[in-house]
N, C-alpha and C. Protein backbone atom coordinates (compact mmCIF):
# COMPACT_ATOMS: atom_id res chain seq x y z
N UNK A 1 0.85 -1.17 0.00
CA UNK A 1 0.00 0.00 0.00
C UNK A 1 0.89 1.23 0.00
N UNK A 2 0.52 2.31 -0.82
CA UNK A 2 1.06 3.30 -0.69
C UNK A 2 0.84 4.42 -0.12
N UNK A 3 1.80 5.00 0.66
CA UNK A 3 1.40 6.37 1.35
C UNK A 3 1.07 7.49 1.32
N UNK A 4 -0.12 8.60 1.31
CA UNK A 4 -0.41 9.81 0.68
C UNK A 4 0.50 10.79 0.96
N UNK A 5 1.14 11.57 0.49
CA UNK A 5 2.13 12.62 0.42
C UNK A 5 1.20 14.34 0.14
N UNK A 6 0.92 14.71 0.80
CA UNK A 6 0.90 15.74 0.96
C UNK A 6 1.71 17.05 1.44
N UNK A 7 2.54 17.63 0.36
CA UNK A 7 3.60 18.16 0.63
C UNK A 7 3.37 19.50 0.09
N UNK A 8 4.51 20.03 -0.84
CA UNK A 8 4.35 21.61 -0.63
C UNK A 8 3.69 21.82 -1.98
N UNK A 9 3.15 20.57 -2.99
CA UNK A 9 2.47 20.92 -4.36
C UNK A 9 1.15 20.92 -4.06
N UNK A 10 1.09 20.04 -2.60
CA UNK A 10 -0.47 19.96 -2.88
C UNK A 10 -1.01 21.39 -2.20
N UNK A 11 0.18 21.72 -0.87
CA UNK A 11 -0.09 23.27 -0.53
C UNK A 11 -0.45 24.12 -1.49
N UNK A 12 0.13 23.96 -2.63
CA UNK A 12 0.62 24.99 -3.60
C UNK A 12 -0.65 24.54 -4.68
N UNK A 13 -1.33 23.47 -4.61
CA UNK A 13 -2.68 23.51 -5.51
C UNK A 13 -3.96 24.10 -4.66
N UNK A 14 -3.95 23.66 -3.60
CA UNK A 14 -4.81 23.96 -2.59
C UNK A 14 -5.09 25.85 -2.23
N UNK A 15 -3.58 26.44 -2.05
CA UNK A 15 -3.43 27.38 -2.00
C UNK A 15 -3.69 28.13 -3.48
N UNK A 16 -3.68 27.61 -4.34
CA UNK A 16 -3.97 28.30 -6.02
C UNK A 16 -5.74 28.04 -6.09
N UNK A 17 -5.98 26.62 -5.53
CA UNK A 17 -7.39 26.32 -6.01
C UNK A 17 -8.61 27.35 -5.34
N UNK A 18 -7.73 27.87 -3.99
CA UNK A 18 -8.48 28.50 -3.33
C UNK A 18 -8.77 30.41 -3.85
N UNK A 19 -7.32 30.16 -4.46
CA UNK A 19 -7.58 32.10 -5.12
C UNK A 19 -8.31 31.84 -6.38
N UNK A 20 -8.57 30.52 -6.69
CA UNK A 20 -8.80 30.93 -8.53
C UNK A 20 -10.40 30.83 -8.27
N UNK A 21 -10.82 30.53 -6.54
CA UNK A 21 -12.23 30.35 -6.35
C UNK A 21 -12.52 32.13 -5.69
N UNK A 22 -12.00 32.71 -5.87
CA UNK A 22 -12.06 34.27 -5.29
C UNK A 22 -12.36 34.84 -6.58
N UNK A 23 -13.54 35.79 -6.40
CA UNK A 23 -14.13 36.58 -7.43
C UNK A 23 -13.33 37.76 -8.10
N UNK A 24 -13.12 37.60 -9.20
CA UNK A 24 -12.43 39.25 -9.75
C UNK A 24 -12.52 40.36 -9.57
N UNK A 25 -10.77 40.61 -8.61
CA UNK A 25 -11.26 42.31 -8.21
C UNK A 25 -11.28 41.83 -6.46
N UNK A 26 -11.19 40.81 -6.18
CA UNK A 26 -11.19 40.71 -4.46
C UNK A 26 -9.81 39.88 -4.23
N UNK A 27 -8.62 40.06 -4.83
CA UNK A 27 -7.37 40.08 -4.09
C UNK A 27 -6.55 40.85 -3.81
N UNK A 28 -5.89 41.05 -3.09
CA UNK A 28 -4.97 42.15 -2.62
C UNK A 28 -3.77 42.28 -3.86
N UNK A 29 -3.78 43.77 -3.82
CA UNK A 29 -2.74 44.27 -5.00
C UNK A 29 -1.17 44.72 -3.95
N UNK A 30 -0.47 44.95 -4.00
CA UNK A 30 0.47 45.36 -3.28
C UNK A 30 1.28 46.25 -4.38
N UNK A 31 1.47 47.36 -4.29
CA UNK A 31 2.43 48.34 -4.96
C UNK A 31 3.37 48.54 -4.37
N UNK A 32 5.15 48.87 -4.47
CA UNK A 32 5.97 49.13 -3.84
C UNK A 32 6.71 50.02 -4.35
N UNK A 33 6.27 51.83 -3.80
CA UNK A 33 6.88 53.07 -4.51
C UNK A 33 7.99 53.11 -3.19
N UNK A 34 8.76 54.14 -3.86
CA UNK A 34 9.70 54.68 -2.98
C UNK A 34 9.66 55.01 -1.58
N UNK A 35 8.63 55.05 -1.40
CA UNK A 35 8.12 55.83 0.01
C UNK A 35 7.60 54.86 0.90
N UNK A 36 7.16 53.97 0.08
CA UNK A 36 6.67 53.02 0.83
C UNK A 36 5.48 51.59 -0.30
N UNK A 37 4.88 51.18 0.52
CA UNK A 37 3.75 49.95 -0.05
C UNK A 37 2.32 50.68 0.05
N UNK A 38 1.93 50.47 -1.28
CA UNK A 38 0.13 50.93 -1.36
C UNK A 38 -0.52 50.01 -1.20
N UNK A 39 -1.44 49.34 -0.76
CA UNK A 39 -2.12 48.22 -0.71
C UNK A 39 -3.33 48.54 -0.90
N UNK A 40 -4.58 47.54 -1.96
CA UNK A 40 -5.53 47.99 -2.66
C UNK A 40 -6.23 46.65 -2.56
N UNK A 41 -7.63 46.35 -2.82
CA UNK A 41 -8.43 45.51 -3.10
C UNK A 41 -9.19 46.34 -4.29
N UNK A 42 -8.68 45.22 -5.63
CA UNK A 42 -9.75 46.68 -6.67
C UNK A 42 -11.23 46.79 -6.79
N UNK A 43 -11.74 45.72 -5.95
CA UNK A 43 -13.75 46.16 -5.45
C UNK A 43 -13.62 47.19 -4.65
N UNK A 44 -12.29 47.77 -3.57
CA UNK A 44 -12.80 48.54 -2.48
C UNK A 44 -12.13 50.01 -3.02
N UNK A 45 -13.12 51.19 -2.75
CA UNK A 45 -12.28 52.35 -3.47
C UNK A 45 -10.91 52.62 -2.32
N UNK A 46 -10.96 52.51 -1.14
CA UNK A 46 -9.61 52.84 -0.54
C UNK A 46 -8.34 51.90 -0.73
N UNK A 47 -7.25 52.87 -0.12
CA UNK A 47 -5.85 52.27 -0.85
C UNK A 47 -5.14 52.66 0.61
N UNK A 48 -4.62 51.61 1.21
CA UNK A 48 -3.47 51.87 2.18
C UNK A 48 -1.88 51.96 1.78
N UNK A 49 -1.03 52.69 2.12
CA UNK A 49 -0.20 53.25 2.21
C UNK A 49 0.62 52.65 3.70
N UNK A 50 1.43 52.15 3.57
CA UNK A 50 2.61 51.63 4.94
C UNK A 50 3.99 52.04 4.23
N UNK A 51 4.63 53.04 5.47
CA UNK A 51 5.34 53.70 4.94
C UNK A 51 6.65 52.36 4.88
N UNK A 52 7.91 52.49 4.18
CA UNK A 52 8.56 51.60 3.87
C UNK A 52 9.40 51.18 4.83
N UNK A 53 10.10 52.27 5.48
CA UNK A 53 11.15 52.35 6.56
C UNK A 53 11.98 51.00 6.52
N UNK A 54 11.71 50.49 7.33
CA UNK A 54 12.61 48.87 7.53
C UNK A 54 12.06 47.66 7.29
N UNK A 55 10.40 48.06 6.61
CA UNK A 55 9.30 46.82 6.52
C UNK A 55 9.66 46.11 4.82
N UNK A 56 9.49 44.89 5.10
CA UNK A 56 9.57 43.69 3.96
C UNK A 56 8.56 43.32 4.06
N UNK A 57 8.04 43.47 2.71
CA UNK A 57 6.50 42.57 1.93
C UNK A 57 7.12 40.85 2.51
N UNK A 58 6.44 40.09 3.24
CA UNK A 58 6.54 38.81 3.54
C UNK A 58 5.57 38.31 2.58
N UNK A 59 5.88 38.05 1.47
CA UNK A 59 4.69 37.26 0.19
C UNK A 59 4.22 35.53 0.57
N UNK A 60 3.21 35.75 0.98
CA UNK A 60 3.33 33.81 1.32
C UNK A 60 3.23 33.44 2.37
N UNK A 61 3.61 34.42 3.21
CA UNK A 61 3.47 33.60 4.95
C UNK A 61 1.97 34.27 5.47
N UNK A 62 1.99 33.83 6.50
CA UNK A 62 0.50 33.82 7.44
C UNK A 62 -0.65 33.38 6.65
N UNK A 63 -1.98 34.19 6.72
CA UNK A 63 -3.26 33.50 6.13
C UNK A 63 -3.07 33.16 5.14
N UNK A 64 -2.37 32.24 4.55
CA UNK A 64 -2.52 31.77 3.24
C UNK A 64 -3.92 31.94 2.42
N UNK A 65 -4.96 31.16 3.36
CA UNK A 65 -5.95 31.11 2.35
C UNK A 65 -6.53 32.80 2.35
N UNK A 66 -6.66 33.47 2.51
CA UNK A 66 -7.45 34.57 2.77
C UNK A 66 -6.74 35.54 1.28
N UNK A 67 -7.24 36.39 0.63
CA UNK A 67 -6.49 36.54 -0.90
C UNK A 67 -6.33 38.27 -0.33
N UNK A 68 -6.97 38.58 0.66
CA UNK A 68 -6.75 39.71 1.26
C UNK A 68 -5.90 40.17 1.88
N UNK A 69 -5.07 39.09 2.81
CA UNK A 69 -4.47 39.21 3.73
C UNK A 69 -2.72 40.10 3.60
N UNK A 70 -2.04 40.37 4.32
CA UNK A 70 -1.28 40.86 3.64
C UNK A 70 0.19 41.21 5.43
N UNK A 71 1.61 40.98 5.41
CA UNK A 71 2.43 40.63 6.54
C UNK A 71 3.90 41.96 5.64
N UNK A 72 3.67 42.41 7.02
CA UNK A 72 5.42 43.10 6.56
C UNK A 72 6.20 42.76 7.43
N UNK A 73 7.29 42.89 7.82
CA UNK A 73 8.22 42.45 8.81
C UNK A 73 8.90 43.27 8.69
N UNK A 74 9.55 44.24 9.90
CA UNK A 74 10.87 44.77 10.18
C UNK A 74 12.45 44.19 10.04
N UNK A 75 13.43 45.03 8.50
CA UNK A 75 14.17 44.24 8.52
C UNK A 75 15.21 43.93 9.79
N UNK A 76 15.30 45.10 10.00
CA UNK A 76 16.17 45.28 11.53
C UNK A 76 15.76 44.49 12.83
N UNK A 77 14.42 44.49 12.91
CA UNK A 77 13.87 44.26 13.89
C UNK A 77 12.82 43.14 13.59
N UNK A 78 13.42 41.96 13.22
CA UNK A 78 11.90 41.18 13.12
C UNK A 78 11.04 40.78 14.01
N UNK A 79 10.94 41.21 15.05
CA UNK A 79 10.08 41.32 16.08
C UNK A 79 8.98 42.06 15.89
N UNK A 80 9.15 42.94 14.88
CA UNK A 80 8.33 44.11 14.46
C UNK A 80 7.35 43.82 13.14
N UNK A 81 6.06 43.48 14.02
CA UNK A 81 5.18 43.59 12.14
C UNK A 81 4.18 44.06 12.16
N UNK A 82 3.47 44.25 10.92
CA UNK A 82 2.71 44.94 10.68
C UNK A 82 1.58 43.81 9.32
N UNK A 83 0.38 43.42 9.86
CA UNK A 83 -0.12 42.32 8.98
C UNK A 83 -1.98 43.03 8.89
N UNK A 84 -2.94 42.00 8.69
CA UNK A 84 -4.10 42.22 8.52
C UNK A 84 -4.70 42.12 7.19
N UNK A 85 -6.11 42.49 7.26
CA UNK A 85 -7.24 42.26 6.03
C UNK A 85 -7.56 43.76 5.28
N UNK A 86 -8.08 43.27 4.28
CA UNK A 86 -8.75 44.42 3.38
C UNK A 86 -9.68 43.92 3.37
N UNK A 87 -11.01 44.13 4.12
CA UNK A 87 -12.61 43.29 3.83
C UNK A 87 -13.47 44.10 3.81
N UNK A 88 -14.87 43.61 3.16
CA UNK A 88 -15.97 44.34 3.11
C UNK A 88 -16.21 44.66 4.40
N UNK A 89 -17.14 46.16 4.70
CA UNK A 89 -17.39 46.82 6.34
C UNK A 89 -18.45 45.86 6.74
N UNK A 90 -19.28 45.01 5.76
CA UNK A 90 -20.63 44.54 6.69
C UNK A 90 -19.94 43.53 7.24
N UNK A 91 -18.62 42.64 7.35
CA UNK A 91 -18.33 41.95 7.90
C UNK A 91 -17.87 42.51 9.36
N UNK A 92 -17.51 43.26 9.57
CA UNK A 92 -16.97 44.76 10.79
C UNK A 92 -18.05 44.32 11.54
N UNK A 93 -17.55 44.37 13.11
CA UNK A 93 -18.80 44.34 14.51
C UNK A 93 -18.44 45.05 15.17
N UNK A 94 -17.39 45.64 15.93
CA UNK A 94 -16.70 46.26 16.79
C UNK A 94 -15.57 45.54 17.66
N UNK A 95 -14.91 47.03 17.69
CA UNK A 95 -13.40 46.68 18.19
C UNK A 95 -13.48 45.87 19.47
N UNK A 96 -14.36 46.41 20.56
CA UNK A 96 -14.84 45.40 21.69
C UNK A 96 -14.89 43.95 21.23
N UNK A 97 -16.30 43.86 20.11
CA UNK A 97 -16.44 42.33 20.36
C UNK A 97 -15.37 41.15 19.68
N UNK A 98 -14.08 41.93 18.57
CA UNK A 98 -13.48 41.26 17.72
C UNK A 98 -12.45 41.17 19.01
N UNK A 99 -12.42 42.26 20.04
CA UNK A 99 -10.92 41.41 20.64
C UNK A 99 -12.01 40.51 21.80
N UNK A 100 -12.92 40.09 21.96
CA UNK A 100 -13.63 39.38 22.56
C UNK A 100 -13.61 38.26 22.09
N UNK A 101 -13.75 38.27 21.01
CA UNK A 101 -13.78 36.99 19.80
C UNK A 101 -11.99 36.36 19.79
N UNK A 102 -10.95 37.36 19.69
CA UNK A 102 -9.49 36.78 19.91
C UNK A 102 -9.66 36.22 21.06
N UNK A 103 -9.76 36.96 22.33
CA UNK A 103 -9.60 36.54 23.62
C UNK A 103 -10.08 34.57 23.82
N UNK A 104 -10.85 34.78 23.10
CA UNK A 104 -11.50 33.41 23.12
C UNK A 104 -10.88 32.52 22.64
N UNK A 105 -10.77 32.78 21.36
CA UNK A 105 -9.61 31.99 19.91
C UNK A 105 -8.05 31.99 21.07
N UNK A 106 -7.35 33.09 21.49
CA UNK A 106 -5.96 32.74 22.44
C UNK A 106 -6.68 31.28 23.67
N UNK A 107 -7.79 31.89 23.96
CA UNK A 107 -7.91 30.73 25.42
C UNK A 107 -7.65 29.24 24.93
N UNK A 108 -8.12 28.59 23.56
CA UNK A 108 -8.50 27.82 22.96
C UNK A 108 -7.08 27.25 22.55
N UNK A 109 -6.24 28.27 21.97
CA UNK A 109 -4.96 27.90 21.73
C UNK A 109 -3.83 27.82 22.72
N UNK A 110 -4.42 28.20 24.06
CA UNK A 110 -3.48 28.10 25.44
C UNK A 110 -2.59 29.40 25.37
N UNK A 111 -2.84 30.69 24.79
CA UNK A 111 -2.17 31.87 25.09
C UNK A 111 -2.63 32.59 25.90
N UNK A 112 -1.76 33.25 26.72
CA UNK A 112 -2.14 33.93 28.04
C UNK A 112 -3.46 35.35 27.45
N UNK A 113 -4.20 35.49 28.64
CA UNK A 113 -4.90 36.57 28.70
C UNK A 113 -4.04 37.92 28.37
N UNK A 114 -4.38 38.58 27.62
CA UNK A 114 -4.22 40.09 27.36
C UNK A 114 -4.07 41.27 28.65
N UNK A 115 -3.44 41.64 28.70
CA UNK A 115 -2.72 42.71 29.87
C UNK A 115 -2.97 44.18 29.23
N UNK A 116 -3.17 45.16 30.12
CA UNK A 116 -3.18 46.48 29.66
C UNK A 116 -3.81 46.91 28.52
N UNK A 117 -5.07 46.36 28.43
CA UNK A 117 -6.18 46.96 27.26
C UNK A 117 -6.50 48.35 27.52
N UNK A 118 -6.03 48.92 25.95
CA UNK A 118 -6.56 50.42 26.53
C UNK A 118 -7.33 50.46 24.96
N UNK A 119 -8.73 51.06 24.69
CA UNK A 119 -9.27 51.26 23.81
C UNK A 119 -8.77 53.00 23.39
N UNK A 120 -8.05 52.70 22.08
CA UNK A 120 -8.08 54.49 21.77
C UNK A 120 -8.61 54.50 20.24
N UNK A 121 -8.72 55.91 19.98
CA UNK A 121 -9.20 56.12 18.82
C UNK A 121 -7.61 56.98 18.39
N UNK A 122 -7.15 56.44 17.47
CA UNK A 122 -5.73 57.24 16.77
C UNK A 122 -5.76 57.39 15.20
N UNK A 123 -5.83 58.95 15.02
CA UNK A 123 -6.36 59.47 13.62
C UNK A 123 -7.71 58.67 13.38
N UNK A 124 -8.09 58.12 11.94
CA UNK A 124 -9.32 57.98 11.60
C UNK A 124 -9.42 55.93 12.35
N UNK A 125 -8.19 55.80 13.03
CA UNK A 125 -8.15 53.66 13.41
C UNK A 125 -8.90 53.97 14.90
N UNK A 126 -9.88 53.07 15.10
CA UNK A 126 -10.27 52.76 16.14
C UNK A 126 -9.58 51.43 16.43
N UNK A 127 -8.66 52.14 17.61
CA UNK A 127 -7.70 50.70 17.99
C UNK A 127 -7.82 50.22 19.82
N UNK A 128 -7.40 48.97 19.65
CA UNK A 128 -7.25 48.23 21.38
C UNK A 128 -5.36 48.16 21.27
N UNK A 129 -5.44 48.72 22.51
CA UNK A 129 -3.81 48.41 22.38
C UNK A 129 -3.57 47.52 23.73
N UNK A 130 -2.90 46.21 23.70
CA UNK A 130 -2.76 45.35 24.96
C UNK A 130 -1.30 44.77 25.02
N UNK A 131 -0.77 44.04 25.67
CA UNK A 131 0.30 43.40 26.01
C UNK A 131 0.12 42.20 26.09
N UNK A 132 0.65 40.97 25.53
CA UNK A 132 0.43 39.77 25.73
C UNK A 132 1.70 39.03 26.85
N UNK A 133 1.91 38.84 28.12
CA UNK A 133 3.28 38.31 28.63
C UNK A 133 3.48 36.80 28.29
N UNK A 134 4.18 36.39 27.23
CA UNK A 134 5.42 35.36 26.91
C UNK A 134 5.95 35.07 28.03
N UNK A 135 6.70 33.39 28.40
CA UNK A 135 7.94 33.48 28.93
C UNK A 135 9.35 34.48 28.26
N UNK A 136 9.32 35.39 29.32
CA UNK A 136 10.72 36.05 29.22
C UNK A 136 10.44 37.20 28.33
N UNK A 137 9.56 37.53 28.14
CA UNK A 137 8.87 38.78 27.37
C UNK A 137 7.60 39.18 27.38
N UNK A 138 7.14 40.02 26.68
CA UNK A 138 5.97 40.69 26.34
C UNK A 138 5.97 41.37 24.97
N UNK A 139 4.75 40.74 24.41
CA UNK A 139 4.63 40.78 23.53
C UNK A 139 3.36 42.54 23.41
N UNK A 140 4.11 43.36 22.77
CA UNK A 140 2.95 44.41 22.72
C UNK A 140 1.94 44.72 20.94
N UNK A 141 1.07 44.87 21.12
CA UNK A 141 0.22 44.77 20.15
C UNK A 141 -0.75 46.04 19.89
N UNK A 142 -1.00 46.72 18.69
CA UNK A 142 -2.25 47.35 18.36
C UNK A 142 -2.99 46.57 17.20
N UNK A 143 -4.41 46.69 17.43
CA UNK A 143 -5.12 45.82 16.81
C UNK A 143 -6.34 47.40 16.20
N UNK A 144 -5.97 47.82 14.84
CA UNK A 144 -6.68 48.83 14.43
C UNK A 144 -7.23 48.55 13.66
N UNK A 145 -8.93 49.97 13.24
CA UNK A 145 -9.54 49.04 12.34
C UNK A 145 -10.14 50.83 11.99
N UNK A 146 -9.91 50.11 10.23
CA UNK A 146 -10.66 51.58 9.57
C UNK A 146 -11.99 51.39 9.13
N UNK A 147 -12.89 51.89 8.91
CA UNK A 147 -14.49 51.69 8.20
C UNK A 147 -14.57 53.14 7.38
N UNK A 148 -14.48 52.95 6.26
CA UNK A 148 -14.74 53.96 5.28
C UNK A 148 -15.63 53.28 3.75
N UNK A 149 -16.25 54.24 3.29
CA UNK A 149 -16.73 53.88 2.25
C UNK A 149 -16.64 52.23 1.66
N UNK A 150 -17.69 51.63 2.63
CA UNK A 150 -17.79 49.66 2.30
C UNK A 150 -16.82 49.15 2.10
N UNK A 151 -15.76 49.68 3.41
CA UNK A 151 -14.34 48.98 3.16
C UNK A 151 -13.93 48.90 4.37
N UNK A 152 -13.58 47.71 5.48
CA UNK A 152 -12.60 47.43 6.66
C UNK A 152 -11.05 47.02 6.41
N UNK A 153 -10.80 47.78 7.05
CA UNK A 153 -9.35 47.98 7.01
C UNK A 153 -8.45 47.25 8.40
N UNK A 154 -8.57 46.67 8.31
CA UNK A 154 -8.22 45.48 9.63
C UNK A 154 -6.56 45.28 10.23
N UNK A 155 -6.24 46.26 10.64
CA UNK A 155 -4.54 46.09 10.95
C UNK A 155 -4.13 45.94 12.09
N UNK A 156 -3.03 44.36 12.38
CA UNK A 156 -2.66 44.42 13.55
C UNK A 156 -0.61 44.27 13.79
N UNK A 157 -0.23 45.41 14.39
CA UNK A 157 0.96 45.78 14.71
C UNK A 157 1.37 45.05 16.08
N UNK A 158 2.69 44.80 16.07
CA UNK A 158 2.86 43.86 17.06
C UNK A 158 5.04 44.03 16.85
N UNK A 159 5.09 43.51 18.65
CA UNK A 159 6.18 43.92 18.77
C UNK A 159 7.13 43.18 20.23
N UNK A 160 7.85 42.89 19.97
CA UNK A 160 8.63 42.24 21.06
C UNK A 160 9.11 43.29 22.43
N UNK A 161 9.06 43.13 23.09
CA UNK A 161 9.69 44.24 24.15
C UNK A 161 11.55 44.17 24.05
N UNK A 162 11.64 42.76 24.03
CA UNK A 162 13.31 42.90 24.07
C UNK A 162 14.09 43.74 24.86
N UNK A 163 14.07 43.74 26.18
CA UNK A 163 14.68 45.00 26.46
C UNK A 163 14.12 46.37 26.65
N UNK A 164 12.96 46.42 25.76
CA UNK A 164 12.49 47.80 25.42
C UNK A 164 11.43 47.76 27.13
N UNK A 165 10.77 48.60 27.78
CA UNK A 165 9.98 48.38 28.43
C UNK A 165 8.37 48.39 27.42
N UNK A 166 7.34 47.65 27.76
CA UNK A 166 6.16 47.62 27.05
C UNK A 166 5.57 49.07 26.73
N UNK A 167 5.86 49.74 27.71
CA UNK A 167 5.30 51.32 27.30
C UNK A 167 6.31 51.80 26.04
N UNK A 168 7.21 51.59 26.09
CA UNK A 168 7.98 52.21 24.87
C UNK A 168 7.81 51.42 23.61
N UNK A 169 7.35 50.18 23.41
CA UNK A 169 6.91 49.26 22.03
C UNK A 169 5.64 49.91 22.18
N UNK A 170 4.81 49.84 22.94
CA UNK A 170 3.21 51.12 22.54
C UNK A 170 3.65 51.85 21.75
N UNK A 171 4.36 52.35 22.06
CA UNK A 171 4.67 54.00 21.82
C UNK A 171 5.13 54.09 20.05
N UNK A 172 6.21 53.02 19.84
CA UNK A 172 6.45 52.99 18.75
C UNK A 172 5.43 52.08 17.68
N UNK A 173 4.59 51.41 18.19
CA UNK A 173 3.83 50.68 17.44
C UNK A 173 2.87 51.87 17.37
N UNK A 174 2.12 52.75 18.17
CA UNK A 174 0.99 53.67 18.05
C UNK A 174 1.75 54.78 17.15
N UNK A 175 2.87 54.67 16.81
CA UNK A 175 3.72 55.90 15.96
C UNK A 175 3.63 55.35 14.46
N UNK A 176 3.88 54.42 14.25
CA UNK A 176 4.07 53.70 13.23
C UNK A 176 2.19 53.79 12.64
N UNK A 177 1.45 53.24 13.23
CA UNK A 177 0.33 53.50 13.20
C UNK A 177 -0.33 54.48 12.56
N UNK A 178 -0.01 55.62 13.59
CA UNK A 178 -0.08 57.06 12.51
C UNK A 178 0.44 57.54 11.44
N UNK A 179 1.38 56.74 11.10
CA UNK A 179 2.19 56.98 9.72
C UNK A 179 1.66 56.31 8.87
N UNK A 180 0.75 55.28 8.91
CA UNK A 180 -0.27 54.14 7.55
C UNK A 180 -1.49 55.24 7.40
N UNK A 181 -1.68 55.60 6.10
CA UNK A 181 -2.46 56.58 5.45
C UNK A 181 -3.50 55.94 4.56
N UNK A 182 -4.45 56.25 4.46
CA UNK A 182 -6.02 55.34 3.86
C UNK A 182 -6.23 56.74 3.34
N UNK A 183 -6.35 55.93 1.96
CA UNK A 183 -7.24 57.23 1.01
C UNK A 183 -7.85 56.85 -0.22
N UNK A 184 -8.62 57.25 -0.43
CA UNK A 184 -9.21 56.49 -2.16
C UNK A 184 -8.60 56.55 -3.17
N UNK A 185 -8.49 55.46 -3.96
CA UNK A 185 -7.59 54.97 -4.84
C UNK A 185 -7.87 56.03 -6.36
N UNK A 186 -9.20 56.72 -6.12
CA UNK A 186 -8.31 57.60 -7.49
C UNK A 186 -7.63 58.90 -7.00
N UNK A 187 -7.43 58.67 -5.87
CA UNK A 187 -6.34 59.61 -5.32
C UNK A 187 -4.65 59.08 -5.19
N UNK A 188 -4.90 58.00 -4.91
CA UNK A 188 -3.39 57.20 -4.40
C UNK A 188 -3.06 56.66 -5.92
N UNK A 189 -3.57 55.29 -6.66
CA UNK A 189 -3.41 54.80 -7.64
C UNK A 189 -4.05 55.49 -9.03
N UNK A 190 -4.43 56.55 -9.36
CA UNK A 190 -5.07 57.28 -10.67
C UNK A 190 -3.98 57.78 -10.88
């Protein structure tokens, strides 16, 4: 009898079979100007902007299946990323109940409860900013979310303390934050 092999072709059909089942116009575009990465869904009129600084397009890793999804990584600092969705707003509930909904999904996967939830509103992102404690670290996180014209903008920043104290990875993750710019695409891409 022979053994089924499921390896990185069948990933790689599975992962194709699943975008070629995504409707035209609902995968993520990624542009990479000088300044930085535009990121677009061409059903949704807005276009995000992440400025470039030390971030690498990670093509391929995390939600695979999701055609939205989209991971940068700090080259200096890979502790440092910056990931999330481009989705329609009627899927959107609120920032409360989605980190209600994680909280649940971490319990399930055996990750510690969330530390230092502070709900802020920064520029047009309604964000939760918390601390997750690791052995031998803390992990700090903003979890932001845009709603504009039938478009969620779903971004979550995240960051190792290393040394740093957790108030100072806030600080630079809520900075970084304010520097990702949402604007409609016949403004950004026309």
């Amino acid at each position: 009898m022979q053994s089924a092999s499921f390896g990185s072709s069948f990933t790689f059909f599975a992962y194709s079979h699943a975008l070629s089942a995504v409707p035209e116009g609902e995968t993520l575009q990624v542009f990479e100007l000088p300044h930085g990465y535009v990121l677009n869904v061409p059903v949704s009129s807005l276009a995000v902007t992440i400025p470039k600084k030390d971030l690498r397009n990670n093509l391929g890793t995390g939600s695979k299946l999701n055609p939205r999804y989209f991971l940068f990584q700090n080259e200096r600092r890979p502790d440092i990323s910056v990931s999330g969705w481009i989705e329609p707003a009627k899927k959107f509930t609120s920032t409360k109940k989605i980190l209600e909904g994680d909280k649940i999904q971490w319990a399930i996967n055996g990750l510690p409860n969330p530390t230092s939830i502070e709900f802020r509103k920064i520029g047009g992102w309604d964000a939760v900013l918390y601390d997750m404690n690791i052995p031998g670290n803390t992990h700090s996180n903003v979890r932001a979310h845009w709603i504009q014209e039938s478009t969620w903008i779903d971004i979550h920043l995240s960051s190792l303390t290393e040394g740093k104290s957790p108030r100072q990875c806030r600080a630079t993750l809520v900075r970084l934050l304010g520097q990702i710019g949402v604007e409609n695409t016949n403004d950004t891409l026309g």
